[in-house]
C-alpha atoms as a PDB file:
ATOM      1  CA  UNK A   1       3.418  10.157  48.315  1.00  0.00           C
ATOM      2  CA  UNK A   2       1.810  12.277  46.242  1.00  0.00           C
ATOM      3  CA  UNK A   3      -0.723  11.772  43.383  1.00  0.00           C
ATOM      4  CA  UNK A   4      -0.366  12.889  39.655  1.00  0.00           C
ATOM      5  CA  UNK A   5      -2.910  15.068  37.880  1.00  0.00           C
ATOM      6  CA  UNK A   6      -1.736  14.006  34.805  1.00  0.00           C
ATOM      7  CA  UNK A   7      -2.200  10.330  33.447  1.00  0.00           C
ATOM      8  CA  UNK A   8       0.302   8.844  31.736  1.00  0.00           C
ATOM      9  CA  UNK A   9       0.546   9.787  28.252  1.00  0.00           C
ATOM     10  CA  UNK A  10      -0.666   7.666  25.446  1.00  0.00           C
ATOM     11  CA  UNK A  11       0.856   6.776  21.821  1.00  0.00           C
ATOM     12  CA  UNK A  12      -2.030   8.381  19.965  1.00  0.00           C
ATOM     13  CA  UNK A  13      -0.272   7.265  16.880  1.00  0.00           C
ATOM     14  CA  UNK A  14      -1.144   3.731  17.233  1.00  0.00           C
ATOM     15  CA  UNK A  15      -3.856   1.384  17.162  1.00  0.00           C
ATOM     16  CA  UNK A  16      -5.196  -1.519  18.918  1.00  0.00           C
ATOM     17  CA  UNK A  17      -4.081  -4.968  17.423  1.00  0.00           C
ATOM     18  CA  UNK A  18      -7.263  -6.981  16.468  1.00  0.00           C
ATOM     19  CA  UNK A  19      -6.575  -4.806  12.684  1.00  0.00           C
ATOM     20  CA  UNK A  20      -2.772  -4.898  12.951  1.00  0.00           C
ATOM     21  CA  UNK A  21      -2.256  -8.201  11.570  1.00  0.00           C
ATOM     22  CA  UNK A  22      -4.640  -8.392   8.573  1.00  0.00           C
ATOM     23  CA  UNK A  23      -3.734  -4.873   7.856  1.00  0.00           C
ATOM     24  CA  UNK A  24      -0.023  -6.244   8.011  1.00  0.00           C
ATOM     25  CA  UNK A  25      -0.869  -9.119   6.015  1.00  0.00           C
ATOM     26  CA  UNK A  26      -2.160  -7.027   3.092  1.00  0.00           C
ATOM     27  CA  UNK A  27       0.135  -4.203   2.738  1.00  0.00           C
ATOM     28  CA  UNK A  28       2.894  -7.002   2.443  1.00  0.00           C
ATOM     29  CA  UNK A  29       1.006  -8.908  -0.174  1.00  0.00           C
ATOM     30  CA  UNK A  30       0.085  -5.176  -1.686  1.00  0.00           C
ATOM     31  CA  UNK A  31       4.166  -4.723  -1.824  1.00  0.00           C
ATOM     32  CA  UNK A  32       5.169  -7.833  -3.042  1.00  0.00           C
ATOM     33  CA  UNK A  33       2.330  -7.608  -6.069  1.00  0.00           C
ATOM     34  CA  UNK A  34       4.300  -3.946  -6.474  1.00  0.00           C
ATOM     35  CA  UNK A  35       7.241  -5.951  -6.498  1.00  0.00           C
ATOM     36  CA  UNK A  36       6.425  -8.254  -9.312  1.00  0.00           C
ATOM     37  CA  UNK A  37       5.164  -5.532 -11.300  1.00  0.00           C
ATOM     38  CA  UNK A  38       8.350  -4.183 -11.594  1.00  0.00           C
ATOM     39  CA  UNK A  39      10.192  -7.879 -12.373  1.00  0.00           C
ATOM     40  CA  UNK A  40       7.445  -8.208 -14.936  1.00  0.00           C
ATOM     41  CA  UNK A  41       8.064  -5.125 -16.516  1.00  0.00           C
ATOM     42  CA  UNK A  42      11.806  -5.758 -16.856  1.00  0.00           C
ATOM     43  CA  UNK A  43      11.307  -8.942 -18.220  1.00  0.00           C
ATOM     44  CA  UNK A  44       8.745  -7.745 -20.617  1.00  0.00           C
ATOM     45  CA  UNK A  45      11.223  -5.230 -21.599  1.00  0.00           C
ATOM     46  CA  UNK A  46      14.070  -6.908 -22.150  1.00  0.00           C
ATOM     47  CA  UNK A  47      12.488  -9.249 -24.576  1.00  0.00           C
ATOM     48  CA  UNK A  48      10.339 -11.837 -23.141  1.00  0.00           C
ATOM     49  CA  UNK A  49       7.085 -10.579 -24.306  1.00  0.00           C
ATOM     50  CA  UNK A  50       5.119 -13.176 -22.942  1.00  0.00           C
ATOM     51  CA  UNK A  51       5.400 -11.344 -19.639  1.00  0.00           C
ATOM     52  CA  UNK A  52       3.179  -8.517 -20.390  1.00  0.00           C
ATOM     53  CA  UNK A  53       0.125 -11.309 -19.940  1.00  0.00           C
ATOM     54  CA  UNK A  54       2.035 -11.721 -16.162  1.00  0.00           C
ATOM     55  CA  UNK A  55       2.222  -7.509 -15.543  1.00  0.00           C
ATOM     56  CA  UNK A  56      -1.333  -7.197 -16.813  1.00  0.00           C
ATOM     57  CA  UNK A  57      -2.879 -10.336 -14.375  1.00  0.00           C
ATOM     58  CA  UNK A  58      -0.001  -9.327 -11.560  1.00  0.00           C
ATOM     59  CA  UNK A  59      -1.418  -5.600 -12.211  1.00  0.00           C
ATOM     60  CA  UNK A  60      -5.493  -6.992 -11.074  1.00  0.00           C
ATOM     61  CA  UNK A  61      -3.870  -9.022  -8.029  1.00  0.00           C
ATOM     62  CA  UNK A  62      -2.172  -5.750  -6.732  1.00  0.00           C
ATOM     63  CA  UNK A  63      -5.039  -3.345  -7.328  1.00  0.00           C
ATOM     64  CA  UNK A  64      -7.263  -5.509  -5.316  1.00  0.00           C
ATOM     65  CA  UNK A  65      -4.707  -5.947  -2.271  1.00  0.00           C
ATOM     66  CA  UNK A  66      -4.351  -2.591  -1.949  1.00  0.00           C
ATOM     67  CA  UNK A  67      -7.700  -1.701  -1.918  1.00  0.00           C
ATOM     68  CA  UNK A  68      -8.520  -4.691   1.083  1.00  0.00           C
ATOM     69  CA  UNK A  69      -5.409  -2.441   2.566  1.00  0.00           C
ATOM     70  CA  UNK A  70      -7.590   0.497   2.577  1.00  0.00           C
ATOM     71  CA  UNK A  71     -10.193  -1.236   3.802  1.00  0.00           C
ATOM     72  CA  UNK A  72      -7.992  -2.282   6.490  1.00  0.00           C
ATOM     73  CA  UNK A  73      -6.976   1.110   7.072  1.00  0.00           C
ATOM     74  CA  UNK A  74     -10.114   2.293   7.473  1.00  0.00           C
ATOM     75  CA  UNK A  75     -11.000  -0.456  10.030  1.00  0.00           C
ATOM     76  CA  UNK A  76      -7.946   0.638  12.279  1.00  0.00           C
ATOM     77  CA  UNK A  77      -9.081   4.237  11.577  1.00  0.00           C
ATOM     78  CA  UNK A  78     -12.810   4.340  12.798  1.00  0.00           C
ATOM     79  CA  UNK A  79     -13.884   1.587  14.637  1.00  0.00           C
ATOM     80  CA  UNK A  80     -10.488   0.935  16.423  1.00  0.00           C
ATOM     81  CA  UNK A  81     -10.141   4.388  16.667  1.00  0.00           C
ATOM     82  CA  UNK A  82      -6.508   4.244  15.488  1.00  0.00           C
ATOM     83  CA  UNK A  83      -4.374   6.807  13.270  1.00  0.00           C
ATOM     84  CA  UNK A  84      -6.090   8.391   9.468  1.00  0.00           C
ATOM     85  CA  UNK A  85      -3.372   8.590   7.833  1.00  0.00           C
ATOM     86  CA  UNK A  86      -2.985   5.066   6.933  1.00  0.00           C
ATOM     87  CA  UNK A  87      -6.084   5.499   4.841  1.00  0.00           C
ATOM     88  CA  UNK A  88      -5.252   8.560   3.724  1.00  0.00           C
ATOM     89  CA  UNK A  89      -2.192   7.355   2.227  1.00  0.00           C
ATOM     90  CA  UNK A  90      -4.032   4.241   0.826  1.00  0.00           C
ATOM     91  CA  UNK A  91      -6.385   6.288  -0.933  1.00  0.00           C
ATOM     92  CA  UNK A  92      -3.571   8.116  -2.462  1.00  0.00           C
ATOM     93  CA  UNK A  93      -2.307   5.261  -3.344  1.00  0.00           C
ATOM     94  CA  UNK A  94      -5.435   3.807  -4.991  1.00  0.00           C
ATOM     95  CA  UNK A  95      -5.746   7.261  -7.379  1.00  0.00           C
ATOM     96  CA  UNK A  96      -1.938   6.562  -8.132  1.00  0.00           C
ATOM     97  CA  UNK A  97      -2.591   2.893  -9.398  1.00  0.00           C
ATOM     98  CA  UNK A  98      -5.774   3.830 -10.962  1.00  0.00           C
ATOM     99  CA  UNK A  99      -3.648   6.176 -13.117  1.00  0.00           C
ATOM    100  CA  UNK A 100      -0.710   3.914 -13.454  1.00  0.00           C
ATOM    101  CA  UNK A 101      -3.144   1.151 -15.068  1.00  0.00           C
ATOM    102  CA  UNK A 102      -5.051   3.489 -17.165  1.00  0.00           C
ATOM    103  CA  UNK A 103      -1.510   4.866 -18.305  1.00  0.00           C
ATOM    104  CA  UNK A 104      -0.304   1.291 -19.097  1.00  0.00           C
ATOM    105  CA  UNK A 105      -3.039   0.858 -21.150  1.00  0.00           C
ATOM    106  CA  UNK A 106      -2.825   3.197 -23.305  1.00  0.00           C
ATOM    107  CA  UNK A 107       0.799   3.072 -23.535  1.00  0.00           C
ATOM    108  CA  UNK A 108       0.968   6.077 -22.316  1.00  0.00           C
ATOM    109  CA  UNK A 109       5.389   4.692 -21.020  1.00  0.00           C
ATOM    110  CA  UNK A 110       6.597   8.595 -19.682  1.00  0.00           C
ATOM    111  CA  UNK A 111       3.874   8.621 -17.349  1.00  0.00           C
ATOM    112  CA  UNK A 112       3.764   4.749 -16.647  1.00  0.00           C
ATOM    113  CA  UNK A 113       7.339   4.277 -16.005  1.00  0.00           C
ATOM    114  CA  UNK A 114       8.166   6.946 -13.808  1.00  0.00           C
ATOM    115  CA  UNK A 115       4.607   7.102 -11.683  1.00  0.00           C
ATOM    116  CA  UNK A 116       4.765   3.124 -11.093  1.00  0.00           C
ATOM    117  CA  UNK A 117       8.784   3.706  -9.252  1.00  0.00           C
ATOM    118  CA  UNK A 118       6.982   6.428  -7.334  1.00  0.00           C
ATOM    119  CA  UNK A 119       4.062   3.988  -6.791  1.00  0.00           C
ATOM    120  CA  UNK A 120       6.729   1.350  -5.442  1.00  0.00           C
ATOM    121  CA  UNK A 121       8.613   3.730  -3.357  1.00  0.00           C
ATOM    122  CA  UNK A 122       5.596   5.054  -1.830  1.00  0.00           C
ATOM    123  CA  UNK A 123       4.243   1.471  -1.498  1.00  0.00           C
ATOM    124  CA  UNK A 124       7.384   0.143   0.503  1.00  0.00           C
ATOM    125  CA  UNK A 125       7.772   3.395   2.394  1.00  0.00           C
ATOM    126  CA  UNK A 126       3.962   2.667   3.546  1.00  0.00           C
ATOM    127  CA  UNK A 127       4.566  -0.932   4.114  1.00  0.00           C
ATOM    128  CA  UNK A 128       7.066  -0.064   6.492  1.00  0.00           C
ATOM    129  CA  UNK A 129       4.888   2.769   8.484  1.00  0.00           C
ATOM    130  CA  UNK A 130       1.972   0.281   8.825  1.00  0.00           C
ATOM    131  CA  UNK A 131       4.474  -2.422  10.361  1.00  0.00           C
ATOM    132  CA  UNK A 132       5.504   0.814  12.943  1.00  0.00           C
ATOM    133  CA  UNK A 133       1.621   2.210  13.775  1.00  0.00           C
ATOM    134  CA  UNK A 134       0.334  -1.573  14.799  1.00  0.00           C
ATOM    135  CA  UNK A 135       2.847  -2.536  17.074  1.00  0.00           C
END
């Protein structure tokens, strides 16, 4: 019988799961508020103007789940001593949405179009990763 020097090896990629849940929780509410966005938009679009009111109130709801998703991040960064680049990627997208609101307010449509797809494929591409690291 003989005795291994080396411990087993650890997933360094993941963290413990008192954060996994609430930072679950908020990067699916953060994607469905993306979600809506883009119905909104459509709708507004295609000629239902009183939808704009529901993208601009929608738009609020979203910004703050995603930054209670960074915060979230952050918590399974540093004190559960979990992955960065959770955050890092929430603070991305938090710049991102900061300039996707400040573009949709001043109508500024070939930078607000094309950044908020970006902003929802990075958003459900994220979603997805977060579900992976807190297993």
């Amino acid at each position: 019988m003989s005795v291994s020097p080396v411990p087993p090896r650890a997933d360094l990629g993941r963290g413990p799961g008192w954060i996994g849940w609430p930072l679950r929780s908020v990067a699916v509410l953060h994607l469905f508020g993306v979600l809506a966005q883009a119905v909104f938009a459509e709708l507004f679009v295609t000629g239902d103007v009183d939808m704009l009111a529901w993208h601009r109130t929608n738009g609020g709801f979203t910004h703050v789940t995603l930054y209670l998703q960074l915060v979230a991040s952050i918590l399974l960064w540093r004190p559960a001593r979990g992955p960065a680049w959770p955050a890092l990627a929430a603070a991305g997208l938090v710049a991102a949405e900061t300039l996707q609101v400040v573009a949709g307010q001043e109508r500024v449509l070939a930078v607000h179009f094309p950044l908020g797809m970006a902003v929802f494929g990075a958003t459900t591409v994220l979603t997805a990763l977060v579900w992976r690291v807190t297993r």
